[in-house]
Structures are given as structure tokens and as C-alpha cells.
N, C-alpha and C. Protein backbone atom coordinates (compact mmCIF):
# COMPACT_ATOMS: atom_id res chain seq x y z
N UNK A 1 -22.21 8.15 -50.49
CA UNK A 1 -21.35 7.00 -50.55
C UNK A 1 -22.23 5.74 -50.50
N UNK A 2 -21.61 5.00 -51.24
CA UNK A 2 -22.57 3.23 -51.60
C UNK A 2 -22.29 2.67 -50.18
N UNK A 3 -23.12 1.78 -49.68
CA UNK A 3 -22.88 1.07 -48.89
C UNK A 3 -23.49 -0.34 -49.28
N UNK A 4 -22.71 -1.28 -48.30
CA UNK A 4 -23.53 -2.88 -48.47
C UNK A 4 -23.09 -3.89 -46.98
N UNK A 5 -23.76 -4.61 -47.35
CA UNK A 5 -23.92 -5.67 -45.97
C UNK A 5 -22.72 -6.62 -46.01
N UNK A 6 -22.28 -6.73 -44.36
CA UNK A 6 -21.27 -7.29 -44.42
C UNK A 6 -21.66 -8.30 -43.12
N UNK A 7 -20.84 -9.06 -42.50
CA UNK A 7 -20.85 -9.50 -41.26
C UNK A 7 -19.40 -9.44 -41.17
N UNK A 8 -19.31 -8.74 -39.95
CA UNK A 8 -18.19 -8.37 -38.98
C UNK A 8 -18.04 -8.99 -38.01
N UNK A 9 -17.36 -10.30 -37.19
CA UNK A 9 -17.05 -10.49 -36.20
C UNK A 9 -18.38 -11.02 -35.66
N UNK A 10 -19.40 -11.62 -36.44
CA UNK A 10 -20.53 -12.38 -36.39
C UNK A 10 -21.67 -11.15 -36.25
N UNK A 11 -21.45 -9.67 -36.55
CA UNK A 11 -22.82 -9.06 -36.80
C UNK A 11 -22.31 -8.56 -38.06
N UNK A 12 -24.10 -8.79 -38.33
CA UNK A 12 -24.62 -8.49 -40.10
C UNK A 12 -24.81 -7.12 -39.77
N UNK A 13 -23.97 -6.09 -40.46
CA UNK A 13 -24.25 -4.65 -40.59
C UNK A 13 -23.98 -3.89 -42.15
N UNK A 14 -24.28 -2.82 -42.07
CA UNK A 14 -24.11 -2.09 -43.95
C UNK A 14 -22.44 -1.56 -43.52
N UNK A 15 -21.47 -1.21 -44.63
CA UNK A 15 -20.18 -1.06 -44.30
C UNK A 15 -20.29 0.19 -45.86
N UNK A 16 -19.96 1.01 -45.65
CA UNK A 16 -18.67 2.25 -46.82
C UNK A 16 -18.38 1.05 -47.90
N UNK A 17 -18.41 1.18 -49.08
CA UNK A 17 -18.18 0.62 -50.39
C UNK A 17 -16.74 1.17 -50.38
N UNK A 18 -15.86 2.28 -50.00
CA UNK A 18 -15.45 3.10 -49.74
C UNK A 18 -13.90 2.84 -48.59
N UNK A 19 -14.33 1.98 -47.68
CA UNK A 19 -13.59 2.33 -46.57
C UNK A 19 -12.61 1.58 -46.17
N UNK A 20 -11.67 1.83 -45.57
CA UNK A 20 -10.34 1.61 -45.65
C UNK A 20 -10.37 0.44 -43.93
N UNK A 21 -9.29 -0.06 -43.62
CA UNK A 21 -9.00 -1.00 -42.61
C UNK A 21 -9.38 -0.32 -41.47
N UNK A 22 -8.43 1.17 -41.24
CA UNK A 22 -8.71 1.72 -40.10
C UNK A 22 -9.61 2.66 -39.51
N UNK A 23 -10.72 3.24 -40.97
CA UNK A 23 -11.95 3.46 -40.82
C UNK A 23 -12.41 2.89 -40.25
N UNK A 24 -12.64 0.98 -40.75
CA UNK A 24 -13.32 0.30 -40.44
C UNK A 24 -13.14 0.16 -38.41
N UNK A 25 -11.62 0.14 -38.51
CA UNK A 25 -11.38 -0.42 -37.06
C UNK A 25 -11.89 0.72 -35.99
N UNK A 26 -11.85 1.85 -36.41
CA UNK A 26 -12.70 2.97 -35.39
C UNK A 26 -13.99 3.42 -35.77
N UNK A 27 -14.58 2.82 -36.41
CA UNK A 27 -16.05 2.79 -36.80
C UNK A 27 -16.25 1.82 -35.18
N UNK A 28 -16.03 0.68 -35.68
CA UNK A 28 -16.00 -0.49 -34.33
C UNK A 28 -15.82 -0.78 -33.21
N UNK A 29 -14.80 0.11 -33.39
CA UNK A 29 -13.54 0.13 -31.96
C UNK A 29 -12.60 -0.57 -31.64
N UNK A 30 -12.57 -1.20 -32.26
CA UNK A 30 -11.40 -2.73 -32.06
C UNK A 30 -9.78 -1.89 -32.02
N UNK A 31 -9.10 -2.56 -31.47
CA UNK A 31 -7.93 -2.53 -30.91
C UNK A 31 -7.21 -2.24 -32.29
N UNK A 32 -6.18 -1.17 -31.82
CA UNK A 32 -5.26 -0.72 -32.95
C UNK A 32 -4.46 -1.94 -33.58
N UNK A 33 -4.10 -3.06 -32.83
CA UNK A 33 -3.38 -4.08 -32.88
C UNK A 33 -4.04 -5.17 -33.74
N UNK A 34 -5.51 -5.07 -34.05
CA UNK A 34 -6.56 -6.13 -34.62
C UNK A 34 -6.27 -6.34 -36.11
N UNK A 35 -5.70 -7.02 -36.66
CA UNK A 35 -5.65 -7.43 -38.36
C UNK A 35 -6.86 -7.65 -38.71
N UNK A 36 -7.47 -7.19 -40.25
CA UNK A 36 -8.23 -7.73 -40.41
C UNK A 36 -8.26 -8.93 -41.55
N UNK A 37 -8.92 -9.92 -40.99
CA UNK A 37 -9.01 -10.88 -41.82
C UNK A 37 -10.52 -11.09 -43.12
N UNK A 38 -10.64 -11.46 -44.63
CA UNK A 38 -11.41 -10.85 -44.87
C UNK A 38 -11.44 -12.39 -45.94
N UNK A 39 -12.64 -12.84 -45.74
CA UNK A 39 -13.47 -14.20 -46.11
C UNK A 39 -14.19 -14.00 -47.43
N UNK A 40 -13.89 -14.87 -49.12
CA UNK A 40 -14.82 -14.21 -49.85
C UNK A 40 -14.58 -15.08 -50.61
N UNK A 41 -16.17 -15.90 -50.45
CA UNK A 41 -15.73 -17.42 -51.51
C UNK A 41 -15.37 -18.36 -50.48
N UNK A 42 -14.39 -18.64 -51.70
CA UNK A 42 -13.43 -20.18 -51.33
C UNK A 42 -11.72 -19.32 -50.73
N UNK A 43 -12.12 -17.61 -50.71
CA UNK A 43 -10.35 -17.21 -50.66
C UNK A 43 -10.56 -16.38 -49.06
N UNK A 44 -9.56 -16.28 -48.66
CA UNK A 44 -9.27 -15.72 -47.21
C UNK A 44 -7.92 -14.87 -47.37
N UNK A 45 -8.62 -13.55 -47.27
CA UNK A 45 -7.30 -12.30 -47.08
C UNK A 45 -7.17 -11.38 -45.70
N UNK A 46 -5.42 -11.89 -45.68
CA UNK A 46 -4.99 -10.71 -44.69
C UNK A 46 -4.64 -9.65 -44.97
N UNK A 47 -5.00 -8.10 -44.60
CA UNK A 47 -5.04 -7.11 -44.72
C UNK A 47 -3.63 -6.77 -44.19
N UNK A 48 -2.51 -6.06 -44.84
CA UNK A 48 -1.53 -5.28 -44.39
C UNK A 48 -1.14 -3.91 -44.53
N UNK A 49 -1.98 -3.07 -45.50
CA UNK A 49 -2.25 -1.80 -45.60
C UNK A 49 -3.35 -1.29 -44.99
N UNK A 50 -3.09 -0.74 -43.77
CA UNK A 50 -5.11 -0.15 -42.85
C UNK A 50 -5.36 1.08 -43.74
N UNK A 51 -4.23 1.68 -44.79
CA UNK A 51 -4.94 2.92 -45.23
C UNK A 51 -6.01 3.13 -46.76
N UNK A 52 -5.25 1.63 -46.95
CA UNK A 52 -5.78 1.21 -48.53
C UNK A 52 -7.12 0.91 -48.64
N UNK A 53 -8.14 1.64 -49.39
CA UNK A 53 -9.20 1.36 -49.75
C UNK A 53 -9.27 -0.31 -49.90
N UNK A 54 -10.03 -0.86 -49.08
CA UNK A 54 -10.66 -2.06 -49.49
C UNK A 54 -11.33 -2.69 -50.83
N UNK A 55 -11.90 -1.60 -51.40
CA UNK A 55 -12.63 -2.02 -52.96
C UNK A 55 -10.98 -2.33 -53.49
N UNK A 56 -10.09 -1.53 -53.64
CA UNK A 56 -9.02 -1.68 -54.27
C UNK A 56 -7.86 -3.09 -54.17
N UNK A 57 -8.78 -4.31 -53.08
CA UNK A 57 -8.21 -5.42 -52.81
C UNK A 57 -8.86 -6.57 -52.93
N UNK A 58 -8.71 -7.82 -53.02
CA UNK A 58 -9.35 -8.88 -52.77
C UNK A 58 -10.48 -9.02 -51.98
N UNK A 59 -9.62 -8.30 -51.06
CA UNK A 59 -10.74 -8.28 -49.49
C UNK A 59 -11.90 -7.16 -49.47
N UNK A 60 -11.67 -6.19 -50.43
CA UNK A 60 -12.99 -5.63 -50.58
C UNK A 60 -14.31 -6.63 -50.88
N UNK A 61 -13.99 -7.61 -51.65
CA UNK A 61 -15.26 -8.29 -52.18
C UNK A 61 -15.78 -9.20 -51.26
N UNK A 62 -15.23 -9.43 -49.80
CA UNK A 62 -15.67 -10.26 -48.92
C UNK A 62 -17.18 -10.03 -48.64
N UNK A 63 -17.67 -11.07 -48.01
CA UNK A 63 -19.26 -11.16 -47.26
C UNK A 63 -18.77 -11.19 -45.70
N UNK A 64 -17.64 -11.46 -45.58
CA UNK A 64 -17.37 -11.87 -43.58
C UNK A 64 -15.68 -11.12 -43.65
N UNK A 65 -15.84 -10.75 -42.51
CA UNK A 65 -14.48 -9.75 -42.19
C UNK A 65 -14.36 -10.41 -40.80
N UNK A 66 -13.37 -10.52 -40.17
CA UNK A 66 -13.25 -10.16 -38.66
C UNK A 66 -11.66 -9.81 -38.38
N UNK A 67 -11.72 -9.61 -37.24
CA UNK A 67 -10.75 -9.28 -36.74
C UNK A 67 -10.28 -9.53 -35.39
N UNK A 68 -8.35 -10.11 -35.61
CA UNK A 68 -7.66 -10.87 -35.12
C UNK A 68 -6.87 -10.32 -34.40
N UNK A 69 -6.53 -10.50 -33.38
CA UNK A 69 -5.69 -10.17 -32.43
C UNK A 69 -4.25 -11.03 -32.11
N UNK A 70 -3.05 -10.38 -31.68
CA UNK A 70 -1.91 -11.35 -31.73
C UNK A 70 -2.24 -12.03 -30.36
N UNK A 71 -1.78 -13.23 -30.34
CA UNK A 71 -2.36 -14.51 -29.27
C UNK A 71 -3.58 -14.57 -29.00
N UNK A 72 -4.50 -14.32 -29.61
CA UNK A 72 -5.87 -14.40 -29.50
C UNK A 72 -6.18 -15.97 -30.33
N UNK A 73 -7.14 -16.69 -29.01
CA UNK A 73 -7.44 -18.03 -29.19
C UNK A 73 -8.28 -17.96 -30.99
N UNK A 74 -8.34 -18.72 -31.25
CA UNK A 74 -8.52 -18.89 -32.64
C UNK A 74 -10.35 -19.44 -32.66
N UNK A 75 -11.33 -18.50 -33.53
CA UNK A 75 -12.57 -18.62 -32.82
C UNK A 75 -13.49 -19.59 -34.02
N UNK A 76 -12.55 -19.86 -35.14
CA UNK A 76 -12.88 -20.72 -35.94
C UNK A 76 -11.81 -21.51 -37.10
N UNK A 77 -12.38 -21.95 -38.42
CA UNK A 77 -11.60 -23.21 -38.73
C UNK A 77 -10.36 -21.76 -40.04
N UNK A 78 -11.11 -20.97 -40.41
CA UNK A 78 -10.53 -19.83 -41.12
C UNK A 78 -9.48 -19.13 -40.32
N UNK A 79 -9.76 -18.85 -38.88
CA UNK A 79 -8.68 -17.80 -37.67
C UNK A 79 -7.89 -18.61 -37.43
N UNK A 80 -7.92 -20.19 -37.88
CA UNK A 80 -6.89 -21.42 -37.19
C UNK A 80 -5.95 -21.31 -38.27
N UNK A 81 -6.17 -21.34 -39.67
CA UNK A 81 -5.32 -21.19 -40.88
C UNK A 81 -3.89 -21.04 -40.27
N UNK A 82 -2.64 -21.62 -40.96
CA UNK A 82 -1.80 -21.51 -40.74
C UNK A 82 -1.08 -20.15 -41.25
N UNK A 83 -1.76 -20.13 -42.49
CA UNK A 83 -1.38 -19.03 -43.59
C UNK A 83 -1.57 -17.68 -42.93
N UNK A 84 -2.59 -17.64 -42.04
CA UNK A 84 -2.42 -16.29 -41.52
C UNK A 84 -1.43 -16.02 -40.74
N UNK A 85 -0.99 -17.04 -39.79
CA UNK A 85 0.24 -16.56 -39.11
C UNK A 85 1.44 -16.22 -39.98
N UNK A 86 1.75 -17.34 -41.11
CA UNK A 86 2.54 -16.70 -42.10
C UNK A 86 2.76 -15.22 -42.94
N UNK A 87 1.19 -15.03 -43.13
CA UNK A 87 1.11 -14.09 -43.71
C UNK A 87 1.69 -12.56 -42.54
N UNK A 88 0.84 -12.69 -41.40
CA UNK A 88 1.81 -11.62 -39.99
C UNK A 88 3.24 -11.18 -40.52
N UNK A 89 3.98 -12.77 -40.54
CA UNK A 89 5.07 -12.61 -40.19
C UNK A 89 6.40 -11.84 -41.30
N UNK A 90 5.32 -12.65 -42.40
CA UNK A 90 5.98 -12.10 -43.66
C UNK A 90 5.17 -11.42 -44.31
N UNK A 91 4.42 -10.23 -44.23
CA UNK A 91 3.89 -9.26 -44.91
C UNK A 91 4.26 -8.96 -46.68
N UNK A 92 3.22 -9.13 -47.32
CA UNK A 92 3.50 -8.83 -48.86
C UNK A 92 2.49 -8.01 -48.98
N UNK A 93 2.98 -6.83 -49.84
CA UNK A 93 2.00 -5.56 -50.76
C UNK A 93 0.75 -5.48 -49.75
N UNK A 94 -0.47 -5.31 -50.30
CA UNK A 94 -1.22 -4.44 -49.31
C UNK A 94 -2.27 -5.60 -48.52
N UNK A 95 -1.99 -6.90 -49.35
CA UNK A 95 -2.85 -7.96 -48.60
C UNK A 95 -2.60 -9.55 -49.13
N UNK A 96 -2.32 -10.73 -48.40
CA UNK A 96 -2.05 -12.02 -48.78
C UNK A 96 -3.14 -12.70 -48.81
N UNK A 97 -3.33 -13.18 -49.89
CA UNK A 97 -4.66 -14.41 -49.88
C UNK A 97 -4.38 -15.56 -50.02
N UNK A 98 -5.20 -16.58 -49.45
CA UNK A 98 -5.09 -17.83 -49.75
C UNK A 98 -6.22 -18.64 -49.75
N UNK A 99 -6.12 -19.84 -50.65
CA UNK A 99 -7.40 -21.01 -50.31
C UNK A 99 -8.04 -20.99 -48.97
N UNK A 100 -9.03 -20.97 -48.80
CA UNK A 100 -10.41 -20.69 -47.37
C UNK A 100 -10.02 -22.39 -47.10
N UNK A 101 -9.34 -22.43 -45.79
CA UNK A 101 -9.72 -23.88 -44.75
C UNK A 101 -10.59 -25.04 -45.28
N UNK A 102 -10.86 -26.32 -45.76
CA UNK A 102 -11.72 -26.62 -45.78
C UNK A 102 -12.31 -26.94 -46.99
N UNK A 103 -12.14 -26.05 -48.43
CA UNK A 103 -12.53 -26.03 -49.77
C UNK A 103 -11.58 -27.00 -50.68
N UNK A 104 -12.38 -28.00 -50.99
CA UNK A 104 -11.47 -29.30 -51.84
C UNK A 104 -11.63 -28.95 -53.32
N UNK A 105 -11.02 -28.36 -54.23
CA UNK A 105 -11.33 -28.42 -55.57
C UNK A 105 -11.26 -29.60 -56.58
């Protein structure tokens, strides 16, 4: 299986070309409850399928992933996004993207 470099939650590690949300989340350990949020470019996707291959989404092509917790203080200007809380609440298909915080076109 291919692998490549990612940063997770501020460590740079190699990740499955391959691997799905909740691979990822028990590779890690993070809390069953943790969304992942997935940074790539100028676009920012929330993950709502943990079983769906990642290559098969937006958010496969990310360089930065992390992962969010419900009421968890917000640890930057991307986790502050409004859109992600939107996106929680109203879930569409296997992942919602939007313009990255910050990027003026």
C-alpha cells in the first residue's frame, strides 16, 4: 500500500493512500466522537462518512487533517470556521467543503 506525509493534529507523519476516517481514528486513538477536519489549499473539508476511503473525497488530497471534538475550544483560525459547525449540524453525502478562513480571491 502507497503511503504519504501528512500532518495530523500538528505531527508530520506517512498516512495509507488508502485509508478511511476510522482507520485513521484508531491508528491514533482519538475519540470515537472526533470529526475529522481535512485542510487542502485554499478548501477545508468535513468528513461525514468514517468508512469512505479518503482518496475517494476532497479530503483525501489534504496536507493537514485534524481532529475535532464537540465543545472543544477551537485551536485555530480553520477549527473557528463557522461552516464547520454548520456542516455537524446539517450533514451532506460523505463530506462538506468550503473556502479555508482567511483566503481572499
Amino acid at each position: 500500500m502507497e503511503t504519504r506525509w501528512a500532518t495530523v493534529d500538528g505531527v508530520h507523519l506517512q498516512l495509507p493512500e488508502e485509508c478511511t476516517v476510522d482507520e485513521l481514528r484508531e491508528e491514533l486513538h482519538k475519540p470515537a466522537d472526533a470529526v475529522l477536519i481535512a485542510v487542502t489549499g485554499d478548501l477545508v473539508s468535513v468528513v461525514h462518512e468514517d468508512d469512505q476511503s479518503l482518496t475517494n473525497m476532497v479530503a483525501g488530497c489534504a496536507d493537514t487533517y485534524y481532529f475535532k471534538r464537540p465543545n472543544e475550544s477551537d485551536r485555530n483560525d480553520v477549527l473557528a470556521a463557522p461552516e464547520i459547525d454548520h456542516a455537524l449540524e446539517n450533514p451532506s453525502a460523505e463530506e462538506t467543503t468550503f473556502q479555508r478562513p482567511g483566503i481572499d480571491h
